[in-house]
Protein backbone atom coordinates (compact mmCIF):
# COMPACT_ATOMS: atom_id res chain seq x y z
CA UNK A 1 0.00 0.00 0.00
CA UNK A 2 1.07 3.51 -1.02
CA UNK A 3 1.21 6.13 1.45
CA UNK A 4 -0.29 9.36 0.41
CA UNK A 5 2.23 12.06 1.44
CA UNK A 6 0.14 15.07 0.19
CA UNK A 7 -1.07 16.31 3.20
CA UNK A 8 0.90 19.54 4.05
CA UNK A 9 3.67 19.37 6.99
CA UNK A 10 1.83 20.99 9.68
CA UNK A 11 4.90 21.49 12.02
CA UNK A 12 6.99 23.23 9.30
CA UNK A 13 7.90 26.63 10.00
CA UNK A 14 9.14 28.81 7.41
CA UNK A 15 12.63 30.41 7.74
CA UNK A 16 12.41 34.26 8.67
CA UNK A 17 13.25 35.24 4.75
CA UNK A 18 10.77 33.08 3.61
CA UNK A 19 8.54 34.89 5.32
CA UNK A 20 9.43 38.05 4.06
CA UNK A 21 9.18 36.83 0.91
CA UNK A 22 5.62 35.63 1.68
CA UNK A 23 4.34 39.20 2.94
CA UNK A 24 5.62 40.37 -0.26
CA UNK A 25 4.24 38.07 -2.31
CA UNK A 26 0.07 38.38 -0.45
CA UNK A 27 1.10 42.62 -0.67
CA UNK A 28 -1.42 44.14 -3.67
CA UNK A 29 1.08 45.62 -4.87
CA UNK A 30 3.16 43.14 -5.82
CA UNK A 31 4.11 42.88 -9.32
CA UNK A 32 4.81 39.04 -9.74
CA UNK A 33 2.31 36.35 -9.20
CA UNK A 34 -0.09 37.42 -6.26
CA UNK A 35 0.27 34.95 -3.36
CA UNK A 36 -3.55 34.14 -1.56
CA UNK A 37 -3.04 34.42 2.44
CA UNK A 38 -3.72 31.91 4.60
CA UNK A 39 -6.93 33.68 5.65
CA UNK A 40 -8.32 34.67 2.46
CA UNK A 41 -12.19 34.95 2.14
CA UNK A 42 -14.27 32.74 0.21
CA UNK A 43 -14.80 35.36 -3.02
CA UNK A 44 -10.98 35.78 -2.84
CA UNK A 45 -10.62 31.91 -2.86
CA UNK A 46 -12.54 31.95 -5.67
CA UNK A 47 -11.58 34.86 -7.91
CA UNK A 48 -7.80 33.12 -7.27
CA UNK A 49 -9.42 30.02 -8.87
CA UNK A 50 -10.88 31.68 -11.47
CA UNK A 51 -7.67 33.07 -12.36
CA UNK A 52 -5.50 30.49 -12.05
CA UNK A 53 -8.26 28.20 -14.45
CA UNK A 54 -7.58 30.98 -16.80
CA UNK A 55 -3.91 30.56 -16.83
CA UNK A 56 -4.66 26.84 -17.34
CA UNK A 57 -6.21 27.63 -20.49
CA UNK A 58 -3.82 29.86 -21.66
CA UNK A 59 -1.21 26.90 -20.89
CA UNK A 60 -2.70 24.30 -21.90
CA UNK A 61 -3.91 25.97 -25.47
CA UNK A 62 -0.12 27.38 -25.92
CA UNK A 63 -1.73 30.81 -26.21
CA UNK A 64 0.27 33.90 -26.18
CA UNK A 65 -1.41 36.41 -23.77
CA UNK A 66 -1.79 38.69 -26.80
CA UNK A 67 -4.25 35.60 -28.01
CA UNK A 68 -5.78 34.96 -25.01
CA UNK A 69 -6.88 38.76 -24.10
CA UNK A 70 -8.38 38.70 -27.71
CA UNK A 71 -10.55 35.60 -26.62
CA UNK A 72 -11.64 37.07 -23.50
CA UNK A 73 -12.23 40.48 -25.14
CA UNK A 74 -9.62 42.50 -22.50
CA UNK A 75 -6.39 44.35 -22.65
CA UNK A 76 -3.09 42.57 -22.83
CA UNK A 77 -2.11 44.57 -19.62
CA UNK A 78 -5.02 43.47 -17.45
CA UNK A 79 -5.25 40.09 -19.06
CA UNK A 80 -1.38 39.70 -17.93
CA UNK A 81 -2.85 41.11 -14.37
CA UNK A 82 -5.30 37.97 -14.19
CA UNK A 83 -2.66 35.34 -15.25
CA UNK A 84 -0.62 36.74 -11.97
CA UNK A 85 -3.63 36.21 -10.23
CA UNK A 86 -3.88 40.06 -9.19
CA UNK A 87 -7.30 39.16 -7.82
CA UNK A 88 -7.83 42.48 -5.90
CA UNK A 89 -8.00 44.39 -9.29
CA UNK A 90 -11.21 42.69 -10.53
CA UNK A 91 -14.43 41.72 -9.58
CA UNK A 92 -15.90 38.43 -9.15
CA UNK A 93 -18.38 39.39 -12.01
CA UNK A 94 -16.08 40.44 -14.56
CA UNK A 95 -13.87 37.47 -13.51
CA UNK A 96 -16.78 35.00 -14.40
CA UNK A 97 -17.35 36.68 -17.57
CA UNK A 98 -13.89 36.19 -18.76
CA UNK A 99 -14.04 32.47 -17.98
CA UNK A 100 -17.55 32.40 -19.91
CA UNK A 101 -15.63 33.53 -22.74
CA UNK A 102 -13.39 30.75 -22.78
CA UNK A 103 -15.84 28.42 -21.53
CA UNK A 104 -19.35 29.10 -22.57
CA UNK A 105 -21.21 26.07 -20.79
CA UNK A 106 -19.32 25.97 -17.45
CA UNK A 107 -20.78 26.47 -13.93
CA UNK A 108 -19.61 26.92 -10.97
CA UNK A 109 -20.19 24.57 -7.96
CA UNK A 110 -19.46 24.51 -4.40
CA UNK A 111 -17.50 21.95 -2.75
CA UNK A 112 -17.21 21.70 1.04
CA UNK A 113 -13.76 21.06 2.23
CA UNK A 114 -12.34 20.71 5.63
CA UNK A 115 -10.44 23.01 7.73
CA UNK A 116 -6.75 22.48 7.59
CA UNK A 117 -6.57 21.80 11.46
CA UNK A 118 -9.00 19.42 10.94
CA UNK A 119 -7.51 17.14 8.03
C-alpha cells in the first residue's frame, strides 16, 4: 500500500526570509504572481481560482497572452494582471465573464472542504 504524502507538513515553519518573501508576495502591490493568504475569504478563494483556471487555459492551449486577451475580449495589460492572479483588481463578475468567454457552458459549484486543522 502507497502512502499518500500530500497532506501539508503541519509542524513546518518557514525560515524568517521566507517569510518576508511571503508578505511580499500576499502585498497588492506586488508585481509578480499574487500569493492568496492563509486567511483569504471565500470570493478571494474563488476569484484566485478563477484566475489560475484561466492561466490553465492559456497553458494548456499554448496561447500567447496577446491571443488569449483577444478571446476574453480584454487588454493585454489586465489580461497579464489575471494570469498573476492580481485578484484584488477585478471583480468576481467580470472574472466570471472572462471564464464564460473561454468556456461558454461551465458552472460553478461549491465543494465543502475541511479546515486544515481538521484534516
Amino acid at each position: 500500500m502507497v502512502k499518500n504524502n500530500n497532506q501539508p507538513n503541519k509542524s513546518y515553519q518557514y525560515p524568517p526570509e521566507d517569510k518576508e518573501i511571503l508578505a511580499k508576495m500576499r502585498h497588492p502591490d506586488y508585481e509578480g504572481n499574487f500569493l492568496l493568504p492563509d486567511d483569504a475569504s471565500l470570493l478571494d478563494k474563488t476569484k484566485y481560482r478563477i484566475c489560475k483556471q484561466i492561466l490553465s487555459y492559456e497553458y494548456d492551449n499554448k496561447l500567447t497572452t496577446e491571443e488569449l486577451a483577444k478571446q476574453i475580449n480584454l487588454s493585454i495589460p489586465e489580461t497579464k494582471e489575471i494570469l498573476l492572479c492580481h485578484i484584488h483588481k477585478f471583480t468576481l463578475d467580470r472574472l466570471i465573464t472572462y471564464l464564460s468567454n473561454l468556456f461558454p457552458t461551465a458552472e460553478l459549484g461549491i465543494i465543502k472542504t475541511e479546515s486544515r486543522e481538521e484534516i
